[in-house]
PDB file of N, CA and C in Angstrom:
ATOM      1  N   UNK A   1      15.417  10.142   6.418  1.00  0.00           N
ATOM      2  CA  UNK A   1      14.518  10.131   5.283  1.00  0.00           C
ATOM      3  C   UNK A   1      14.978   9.074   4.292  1.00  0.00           C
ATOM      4  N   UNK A   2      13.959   8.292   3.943  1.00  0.00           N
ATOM      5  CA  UNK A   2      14.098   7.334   2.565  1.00  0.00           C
ATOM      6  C   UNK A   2      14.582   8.147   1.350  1.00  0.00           C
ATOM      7  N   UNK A   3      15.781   7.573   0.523  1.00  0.00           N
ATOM      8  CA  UNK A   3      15.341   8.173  -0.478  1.00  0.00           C
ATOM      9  C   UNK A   3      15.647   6.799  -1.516  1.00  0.00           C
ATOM     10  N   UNK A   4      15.195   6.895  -2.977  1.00  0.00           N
ATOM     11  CA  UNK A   4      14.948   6.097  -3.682  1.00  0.00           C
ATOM     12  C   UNK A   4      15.218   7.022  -5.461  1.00  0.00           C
ATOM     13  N   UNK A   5      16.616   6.704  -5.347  1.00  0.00           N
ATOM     14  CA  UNK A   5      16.904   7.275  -6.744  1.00  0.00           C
ATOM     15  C   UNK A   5      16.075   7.378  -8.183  1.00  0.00           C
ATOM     16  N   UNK A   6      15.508   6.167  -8.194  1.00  0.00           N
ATOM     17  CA  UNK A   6      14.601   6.136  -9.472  1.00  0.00           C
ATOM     18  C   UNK A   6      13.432   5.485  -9.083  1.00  0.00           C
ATOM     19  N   UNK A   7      12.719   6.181  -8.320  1.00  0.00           N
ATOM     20  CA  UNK A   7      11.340   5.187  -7.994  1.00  0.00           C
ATOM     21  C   UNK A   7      10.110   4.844  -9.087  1.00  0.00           C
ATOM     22  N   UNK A   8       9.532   4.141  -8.906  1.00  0.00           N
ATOM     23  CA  UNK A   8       8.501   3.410  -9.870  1.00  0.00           C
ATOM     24  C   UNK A   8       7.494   4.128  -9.937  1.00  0.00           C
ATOM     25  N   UNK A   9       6.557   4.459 -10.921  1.00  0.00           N
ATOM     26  CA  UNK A   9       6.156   5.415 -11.207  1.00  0.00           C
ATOM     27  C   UNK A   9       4.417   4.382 -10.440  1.00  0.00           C
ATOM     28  N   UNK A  10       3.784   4.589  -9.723  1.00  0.00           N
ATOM     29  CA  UNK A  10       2.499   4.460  -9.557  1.00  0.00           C
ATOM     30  C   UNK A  10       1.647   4.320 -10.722  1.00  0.00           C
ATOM     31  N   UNK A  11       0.698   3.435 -10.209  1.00  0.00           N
ATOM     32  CA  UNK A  11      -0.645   3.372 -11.598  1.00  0.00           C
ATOM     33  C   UNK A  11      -1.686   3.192 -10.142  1.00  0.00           C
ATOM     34  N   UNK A  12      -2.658   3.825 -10.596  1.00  0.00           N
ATOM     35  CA  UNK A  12      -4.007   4.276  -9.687  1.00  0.00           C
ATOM     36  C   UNK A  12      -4.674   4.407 -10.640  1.00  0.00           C
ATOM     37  N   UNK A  13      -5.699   3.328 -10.341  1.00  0.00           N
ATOM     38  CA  UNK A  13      -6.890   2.873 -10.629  1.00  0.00           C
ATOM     39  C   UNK A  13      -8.396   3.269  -9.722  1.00  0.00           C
ATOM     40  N   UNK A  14      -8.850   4.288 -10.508  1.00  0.00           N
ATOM     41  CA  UNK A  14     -10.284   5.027  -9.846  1.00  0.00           C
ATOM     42  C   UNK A  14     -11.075   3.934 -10.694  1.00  0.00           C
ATOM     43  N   UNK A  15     -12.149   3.416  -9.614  1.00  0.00           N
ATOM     44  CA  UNK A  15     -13.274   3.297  -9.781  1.00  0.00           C
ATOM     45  C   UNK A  15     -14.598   3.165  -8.845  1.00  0.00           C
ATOM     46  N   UNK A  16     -15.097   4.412  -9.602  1.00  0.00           N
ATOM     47  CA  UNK A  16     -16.039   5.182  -8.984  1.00  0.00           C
ATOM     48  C   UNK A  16     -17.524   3.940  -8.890  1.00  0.00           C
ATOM     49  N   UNK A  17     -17.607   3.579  -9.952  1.00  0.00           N
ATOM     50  CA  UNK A  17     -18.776   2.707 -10.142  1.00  0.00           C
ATOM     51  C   UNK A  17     -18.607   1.192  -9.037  1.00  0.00           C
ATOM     52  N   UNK A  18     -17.269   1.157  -8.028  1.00  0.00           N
ATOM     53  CA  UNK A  18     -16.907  -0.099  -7.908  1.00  0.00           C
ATOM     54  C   UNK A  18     -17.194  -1.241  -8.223  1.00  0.00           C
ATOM     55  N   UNK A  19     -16.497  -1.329  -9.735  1.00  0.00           N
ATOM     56  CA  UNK A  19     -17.035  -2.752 -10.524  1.00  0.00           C
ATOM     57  C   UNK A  19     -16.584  -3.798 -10.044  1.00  0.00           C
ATOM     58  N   UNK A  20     -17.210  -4.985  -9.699  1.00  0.00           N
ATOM     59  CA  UNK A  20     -16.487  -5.885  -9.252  1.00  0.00           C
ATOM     60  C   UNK A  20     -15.467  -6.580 -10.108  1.00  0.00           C
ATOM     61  N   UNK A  21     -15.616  -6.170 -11.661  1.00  0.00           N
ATOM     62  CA  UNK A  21     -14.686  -6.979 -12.574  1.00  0.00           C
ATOM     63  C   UNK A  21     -13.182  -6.454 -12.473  1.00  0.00           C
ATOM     64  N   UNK A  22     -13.290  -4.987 -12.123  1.00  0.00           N
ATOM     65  CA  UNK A  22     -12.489  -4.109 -11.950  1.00  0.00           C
ATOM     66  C   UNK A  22     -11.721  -4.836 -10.782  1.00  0.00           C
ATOM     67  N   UNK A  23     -12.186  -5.069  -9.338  1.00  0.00           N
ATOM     68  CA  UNK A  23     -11.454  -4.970  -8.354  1.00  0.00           C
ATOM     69  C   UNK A  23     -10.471  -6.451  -8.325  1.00  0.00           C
ATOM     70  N   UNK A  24     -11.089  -7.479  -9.644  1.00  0.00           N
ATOM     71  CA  UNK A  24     -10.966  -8.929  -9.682  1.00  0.00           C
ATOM     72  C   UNK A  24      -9.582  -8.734 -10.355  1.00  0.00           C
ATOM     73  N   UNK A  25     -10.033  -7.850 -11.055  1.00  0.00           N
ATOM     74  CA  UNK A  25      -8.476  -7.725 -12.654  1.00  0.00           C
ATOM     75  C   UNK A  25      -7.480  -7.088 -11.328  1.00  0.00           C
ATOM     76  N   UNK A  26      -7.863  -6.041 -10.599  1.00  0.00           N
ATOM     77  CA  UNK A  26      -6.533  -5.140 -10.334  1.00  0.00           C
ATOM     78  C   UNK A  26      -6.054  -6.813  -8.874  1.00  0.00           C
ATOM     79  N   UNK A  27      -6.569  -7.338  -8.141  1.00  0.00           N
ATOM     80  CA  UNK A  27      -6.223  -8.246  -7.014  1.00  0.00           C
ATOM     81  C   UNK A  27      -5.027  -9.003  -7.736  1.00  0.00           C
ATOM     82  N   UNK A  28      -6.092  -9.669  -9.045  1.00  0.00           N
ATOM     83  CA  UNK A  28      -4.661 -10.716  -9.996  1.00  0.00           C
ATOM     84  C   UNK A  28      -3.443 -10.410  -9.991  1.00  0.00           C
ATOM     85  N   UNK A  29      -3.434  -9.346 -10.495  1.00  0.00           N
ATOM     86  CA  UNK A  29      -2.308  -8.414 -10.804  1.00  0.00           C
ATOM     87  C   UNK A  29      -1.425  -8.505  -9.525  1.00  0.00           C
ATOM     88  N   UNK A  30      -1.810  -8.291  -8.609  1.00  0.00           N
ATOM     89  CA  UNK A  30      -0.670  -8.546  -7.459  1.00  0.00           C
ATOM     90  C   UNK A  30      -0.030  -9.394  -7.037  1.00  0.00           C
ATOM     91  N   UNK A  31       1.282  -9.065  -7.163  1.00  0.00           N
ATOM     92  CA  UNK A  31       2.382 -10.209  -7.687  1.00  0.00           C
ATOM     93  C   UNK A  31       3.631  -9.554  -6.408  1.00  0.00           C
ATOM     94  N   UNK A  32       3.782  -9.017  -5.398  1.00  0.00           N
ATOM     95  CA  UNK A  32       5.132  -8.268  -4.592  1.00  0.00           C
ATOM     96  C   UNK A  32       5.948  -8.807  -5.204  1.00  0.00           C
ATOM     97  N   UNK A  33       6.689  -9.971  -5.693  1.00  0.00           N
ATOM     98  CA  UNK A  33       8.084 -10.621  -5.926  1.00  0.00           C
ATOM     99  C   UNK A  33       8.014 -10.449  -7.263  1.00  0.00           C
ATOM    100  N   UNK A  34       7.289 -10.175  -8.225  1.00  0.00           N
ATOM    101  CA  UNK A  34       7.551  -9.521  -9.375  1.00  0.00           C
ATOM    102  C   UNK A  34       7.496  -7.915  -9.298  1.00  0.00           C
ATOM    103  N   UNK A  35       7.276  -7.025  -8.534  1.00  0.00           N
ATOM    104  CA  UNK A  35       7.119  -5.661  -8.325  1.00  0.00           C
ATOM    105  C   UNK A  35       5.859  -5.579  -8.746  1.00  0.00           C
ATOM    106  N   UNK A  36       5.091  -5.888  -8.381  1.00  0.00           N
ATOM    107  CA  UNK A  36       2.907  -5.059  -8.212  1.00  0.00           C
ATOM    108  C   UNK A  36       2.859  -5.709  -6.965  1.00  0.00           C
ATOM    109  N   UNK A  37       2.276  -4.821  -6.209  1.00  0.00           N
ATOM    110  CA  UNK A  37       1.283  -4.779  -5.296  1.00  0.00           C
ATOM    111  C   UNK A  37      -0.020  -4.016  -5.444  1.00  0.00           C
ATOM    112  N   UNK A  38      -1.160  -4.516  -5.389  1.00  0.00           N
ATOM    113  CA  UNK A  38      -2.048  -4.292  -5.319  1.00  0.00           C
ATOM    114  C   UNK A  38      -3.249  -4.061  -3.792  1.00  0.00           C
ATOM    115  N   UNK A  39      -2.949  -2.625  -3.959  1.00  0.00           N
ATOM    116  CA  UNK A  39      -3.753  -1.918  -2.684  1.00  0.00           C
ATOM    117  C   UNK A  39      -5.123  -1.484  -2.445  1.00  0.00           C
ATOM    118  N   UNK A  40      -6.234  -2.316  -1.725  1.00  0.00           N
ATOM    119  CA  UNK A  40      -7.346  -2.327  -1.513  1.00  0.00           C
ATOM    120  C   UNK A  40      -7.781  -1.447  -0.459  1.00  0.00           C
ATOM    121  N   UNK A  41      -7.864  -0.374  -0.564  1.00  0.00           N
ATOM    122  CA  UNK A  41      -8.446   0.581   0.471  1.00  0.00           C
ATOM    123  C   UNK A  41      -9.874   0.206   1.457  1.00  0.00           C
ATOM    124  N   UNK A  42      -9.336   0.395   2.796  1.00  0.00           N
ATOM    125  CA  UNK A  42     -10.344   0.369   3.227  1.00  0.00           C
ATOM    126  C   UNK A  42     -11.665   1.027   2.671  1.00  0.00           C
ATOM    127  N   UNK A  43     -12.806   0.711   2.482  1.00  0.00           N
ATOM    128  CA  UNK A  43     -14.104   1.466   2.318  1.00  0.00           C
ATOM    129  C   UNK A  43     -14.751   2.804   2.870  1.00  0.00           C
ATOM    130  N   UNK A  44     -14.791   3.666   2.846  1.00  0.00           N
ATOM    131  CA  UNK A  44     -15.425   4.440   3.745  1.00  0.00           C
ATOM    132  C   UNK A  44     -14.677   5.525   4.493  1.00  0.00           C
ATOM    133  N   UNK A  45     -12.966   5.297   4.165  1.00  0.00           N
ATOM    134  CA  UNK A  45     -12.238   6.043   5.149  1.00  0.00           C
ATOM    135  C   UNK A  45     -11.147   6.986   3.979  1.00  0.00           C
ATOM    136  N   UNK A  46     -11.084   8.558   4.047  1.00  0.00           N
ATOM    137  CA  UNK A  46      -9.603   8.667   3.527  1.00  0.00           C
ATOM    138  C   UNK A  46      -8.844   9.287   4.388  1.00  0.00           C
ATOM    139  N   UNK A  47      -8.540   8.176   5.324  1.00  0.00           N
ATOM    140  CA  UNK A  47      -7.458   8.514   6.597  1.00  0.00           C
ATOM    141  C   UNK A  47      -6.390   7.973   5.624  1.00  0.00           C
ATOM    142  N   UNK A  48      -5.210   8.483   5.732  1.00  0.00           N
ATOM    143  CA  UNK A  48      -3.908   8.330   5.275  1.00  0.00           C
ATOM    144  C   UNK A  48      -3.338   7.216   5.839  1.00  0.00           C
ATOM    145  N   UNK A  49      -3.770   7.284   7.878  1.00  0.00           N
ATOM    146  CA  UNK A  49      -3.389   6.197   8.510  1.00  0.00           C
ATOM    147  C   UNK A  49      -4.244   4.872   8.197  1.00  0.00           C
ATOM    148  N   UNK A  50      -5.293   4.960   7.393  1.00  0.00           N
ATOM    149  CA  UNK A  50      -5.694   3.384   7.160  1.00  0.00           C
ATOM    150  C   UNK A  50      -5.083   3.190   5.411  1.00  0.00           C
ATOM    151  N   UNK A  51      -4.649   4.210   4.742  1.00  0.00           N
ATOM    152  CA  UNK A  51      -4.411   3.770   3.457  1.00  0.00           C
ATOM    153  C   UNK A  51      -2.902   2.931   3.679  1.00  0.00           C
ATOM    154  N   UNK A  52      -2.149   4.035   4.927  1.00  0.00           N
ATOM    155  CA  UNK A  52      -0.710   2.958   5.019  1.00  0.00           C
ATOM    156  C   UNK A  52      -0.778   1.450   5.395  1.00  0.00           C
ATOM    157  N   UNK A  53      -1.693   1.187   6.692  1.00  0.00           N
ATOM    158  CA  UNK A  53      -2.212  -0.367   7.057  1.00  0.00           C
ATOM    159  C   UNK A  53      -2.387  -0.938   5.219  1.00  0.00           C
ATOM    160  N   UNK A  54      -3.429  -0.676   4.733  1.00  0.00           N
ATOM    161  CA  UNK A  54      -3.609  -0.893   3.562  1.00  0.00           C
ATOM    162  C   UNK A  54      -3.006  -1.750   2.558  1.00  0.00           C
ATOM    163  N   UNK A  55      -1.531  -0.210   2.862  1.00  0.00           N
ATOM    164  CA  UNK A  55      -0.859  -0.762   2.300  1.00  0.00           C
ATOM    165  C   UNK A  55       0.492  -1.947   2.781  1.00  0.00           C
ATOM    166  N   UNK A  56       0.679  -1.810   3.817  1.00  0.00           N
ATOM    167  CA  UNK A  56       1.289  -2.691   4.303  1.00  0.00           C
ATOM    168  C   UNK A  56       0.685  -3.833   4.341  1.00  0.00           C
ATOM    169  N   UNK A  57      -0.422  -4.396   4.775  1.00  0.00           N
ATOM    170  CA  UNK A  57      -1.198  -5.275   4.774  1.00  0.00           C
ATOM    171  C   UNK A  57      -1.231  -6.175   2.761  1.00  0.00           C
ATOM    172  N   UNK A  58      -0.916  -4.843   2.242  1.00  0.00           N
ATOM    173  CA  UNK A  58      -1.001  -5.736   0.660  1.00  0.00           C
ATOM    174  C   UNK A  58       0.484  -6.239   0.777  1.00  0.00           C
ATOM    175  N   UNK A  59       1.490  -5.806   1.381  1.00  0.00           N
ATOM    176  CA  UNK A  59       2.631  -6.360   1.508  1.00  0.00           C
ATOM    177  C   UNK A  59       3.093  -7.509   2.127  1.00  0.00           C
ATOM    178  N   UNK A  60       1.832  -7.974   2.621  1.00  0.00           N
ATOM    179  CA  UNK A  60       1.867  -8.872   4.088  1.00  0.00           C
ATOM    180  C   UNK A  60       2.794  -8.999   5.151  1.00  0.00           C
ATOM    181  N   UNK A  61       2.505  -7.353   5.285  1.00  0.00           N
ATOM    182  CA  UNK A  61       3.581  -7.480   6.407  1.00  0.00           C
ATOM    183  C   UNK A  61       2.063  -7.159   7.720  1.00  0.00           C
ATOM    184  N   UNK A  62       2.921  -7.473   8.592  1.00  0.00           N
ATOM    185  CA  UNK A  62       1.824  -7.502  10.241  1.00  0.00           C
ATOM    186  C   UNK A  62       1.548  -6.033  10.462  1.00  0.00           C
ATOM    187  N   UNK A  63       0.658  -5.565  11.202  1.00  0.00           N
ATOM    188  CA  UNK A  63       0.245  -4.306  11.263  1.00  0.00           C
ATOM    189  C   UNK A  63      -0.384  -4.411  12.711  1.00  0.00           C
ATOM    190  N   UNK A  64      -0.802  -3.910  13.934  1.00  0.00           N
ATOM    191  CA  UNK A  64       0.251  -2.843  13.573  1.00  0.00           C
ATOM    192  C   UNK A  64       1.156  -2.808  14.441  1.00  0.00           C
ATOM    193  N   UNK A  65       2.069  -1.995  14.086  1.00  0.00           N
ATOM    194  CA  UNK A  65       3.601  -2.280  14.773  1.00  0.00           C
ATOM    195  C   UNK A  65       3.550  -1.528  15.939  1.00  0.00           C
ATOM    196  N   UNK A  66       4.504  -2.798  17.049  1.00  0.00           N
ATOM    197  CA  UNK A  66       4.244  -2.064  18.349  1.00  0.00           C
ATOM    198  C   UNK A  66       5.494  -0.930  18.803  1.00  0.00           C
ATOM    199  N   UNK A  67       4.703  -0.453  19.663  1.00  0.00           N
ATOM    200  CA  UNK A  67       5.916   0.813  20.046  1.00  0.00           C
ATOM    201  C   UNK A  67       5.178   2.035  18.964  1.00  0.00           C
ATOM    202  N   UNK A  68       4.644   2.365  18.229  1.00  0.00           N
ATOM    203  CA  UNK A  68       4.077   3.639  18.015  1.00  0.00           C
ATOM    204  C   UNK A  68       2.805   3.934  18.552  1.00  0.00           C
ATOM    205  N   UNK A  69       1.957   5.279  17.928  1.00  0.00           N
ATOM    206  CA  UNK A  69       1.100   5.566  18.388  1.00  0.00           C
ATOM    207  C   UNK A  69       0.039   5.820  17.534  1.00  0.00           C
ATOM    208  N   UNK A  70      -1.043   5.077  17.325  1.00  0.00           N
ATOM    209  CA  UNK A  70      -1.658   4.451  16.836  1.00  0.00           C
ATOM    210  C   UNK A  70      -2.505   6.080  16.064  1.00  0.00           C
ATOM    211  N   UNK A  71      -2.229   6.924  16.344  1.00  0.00           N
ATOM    212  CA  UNK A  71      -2.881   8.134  15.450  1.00  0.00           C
ATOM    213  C   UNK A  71      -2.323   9.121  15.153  1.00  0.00           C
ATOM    214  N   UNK A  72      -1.044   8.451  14.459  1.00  0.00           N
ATOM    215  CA  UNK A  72       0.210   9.175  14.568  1.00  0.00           C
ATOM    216  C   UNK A  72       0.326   8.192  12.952  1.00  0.00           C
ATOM    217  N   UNK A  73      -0.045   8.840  11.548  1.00  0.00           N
ATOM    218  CA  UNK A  73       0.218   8.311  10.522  1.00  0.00           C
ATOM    219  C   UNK A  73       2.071   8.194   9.802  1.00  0.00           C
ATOM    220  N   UNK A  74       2.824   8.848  10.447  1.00  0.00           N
ATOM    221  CA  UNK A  74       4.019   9.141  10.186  1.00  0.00           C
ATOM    222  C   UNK A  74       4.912   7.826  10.492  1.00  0.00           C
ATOM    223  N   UNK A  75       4.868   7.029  11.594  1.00  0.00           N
ATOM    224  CA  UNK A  75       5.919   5.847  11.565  1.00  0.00           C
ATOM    225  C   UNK A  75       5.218   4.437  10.068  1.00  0.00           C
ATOM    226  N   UNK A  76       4.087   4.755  10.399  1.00  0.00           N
ATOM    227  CA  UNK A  76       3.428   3.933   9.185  1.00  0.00           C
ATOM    228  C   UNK A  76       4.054   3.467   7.961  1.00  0.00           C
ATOM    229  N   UNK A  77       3.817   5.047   7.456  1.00  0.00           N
ATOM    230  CA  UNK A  77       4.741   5.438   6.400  1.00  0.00           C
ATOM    231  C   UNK A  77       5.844   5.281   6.006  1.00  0.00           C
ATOM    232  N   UNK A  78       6.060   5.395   7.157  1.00  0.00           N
ATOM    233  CA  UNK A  78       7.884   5.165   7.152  1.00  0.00           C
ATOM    234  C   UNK A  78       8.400   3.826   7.156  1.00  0.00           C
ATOM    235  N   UNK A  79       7.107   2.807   7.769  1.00  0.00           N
ATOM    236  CA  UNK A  79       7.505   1.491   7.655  1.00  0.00           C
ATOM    237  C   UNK A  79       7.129   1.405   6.228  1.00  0.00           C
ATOM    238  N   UNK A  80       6.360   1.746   5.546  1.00  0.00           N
ATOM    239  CA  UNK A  80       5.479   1.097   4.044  1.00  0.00           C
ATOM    240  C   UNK A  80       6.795   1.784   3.214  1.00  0.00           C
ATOM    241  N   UNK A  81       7.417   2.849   3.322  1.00  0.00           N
ATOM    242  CA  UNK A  81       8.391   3.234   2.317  1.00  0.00           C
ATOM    243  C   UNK A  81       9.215   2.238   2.242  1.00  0.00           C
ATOM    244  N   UNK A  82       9.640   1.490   3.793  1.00  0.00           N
ATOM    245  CA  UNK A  82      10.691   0.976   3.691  1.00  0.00           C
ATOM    246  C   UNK A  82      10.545  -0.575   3.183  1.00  0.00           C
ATOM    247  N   UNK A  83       9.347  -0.582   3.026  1.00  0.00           N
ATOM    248  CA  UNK A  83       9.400  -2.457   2.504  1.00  0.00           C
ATOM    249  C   UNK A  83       9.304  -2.382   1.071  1.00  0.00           C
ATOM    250  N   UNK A  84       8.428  -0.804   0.557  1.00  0.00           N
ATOM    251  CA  UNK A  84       8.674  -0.736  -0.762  1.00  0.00           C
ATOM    252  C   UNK A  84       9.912  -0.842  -1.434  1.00  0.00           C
ATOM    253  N   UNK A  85      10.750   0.283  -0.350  1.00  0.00           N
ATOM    254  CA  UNK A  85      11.888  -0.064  -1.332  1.00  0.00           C
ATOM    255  C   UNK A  85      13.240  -1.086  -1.457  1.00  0.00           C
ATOM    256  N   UNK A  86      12.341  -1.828   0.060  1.00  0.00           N
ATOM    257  CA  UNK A  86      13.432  -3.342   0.061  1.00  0.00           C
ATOM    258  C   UNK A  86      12.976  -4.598  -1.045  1.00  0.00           C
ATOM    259  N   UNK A  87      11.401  -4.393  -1.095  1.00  0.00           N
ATOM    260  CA  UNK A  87      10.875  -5.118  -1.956  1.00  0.00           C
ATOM    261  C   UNK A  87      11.715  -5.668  -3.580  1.00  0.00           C
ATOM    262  N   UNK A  88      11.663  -4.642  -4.430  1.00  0.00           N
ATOM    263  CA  UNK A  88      10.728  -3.397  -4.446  1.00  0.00           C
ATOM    264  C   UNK A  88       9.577  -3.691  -5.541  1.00  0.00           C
ATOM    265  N   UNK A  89       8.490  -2.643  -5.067  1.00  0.00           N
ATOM    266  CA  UNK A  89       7.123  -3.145  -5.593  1.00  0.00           C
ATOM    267  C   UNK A  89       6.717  -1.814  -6.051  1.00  0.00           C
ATOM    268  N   UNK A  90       5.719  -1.839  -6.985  1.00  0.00           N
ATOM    269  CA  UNK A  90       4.884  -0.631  -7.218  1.00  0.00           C
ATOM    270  C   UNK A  90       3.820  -0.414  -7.051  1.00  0.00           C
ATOM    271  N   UNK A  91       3.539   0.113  -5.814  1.00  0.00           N
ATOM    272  CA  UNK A  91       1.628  -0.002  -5.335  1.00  0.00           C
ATOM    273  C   UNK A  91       1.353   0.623  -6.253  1.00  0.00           C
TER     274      UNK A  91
END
């Protein structure tokens, strides 16, 4: 198990209306080598296993990694914890 003594506290940004001014401001903002990443959810899905792609993908890291099993959200995770906290970034 990861652990991460003082982790960064998340900011989540709902928007329901999907403004496009909204999605323009939060993209800018993503900076990984200053700590923001900014995570664009797939549309249409709240699979856990596409929010981790998601988020790895805002990390630019490659997706998806071989040797697991592709509906199996748990190694995902475990990769996205771990770049967070090599990074480290605050989705």
């Amino acid at each position: 198990m990861l652990v991460c003594p003082h982790p960064p506290l998340p900011v989540v940004v709902l928007d329901p209306g999907d403004d496009a001014a909204h999605t323009r401001a939060a993209l800018a903002m993503h900076h990984p080598a200053a700590g923001r990443a900014t995570v664009h959810p797939t549309p249409g899905t709240d699979s856990t296993l596409a929010l981790a792609h998601n988020l790895l993908d805002a990390l630019g890291k490659t997706t998806p990694v071989p040797g697991y099993r592709a509906t199996d959200p748990a190694p995902v995770w475990t990769l996205a914890a771990a770049w967070i906290l090599a990074l480290p970034v605050t989705p």
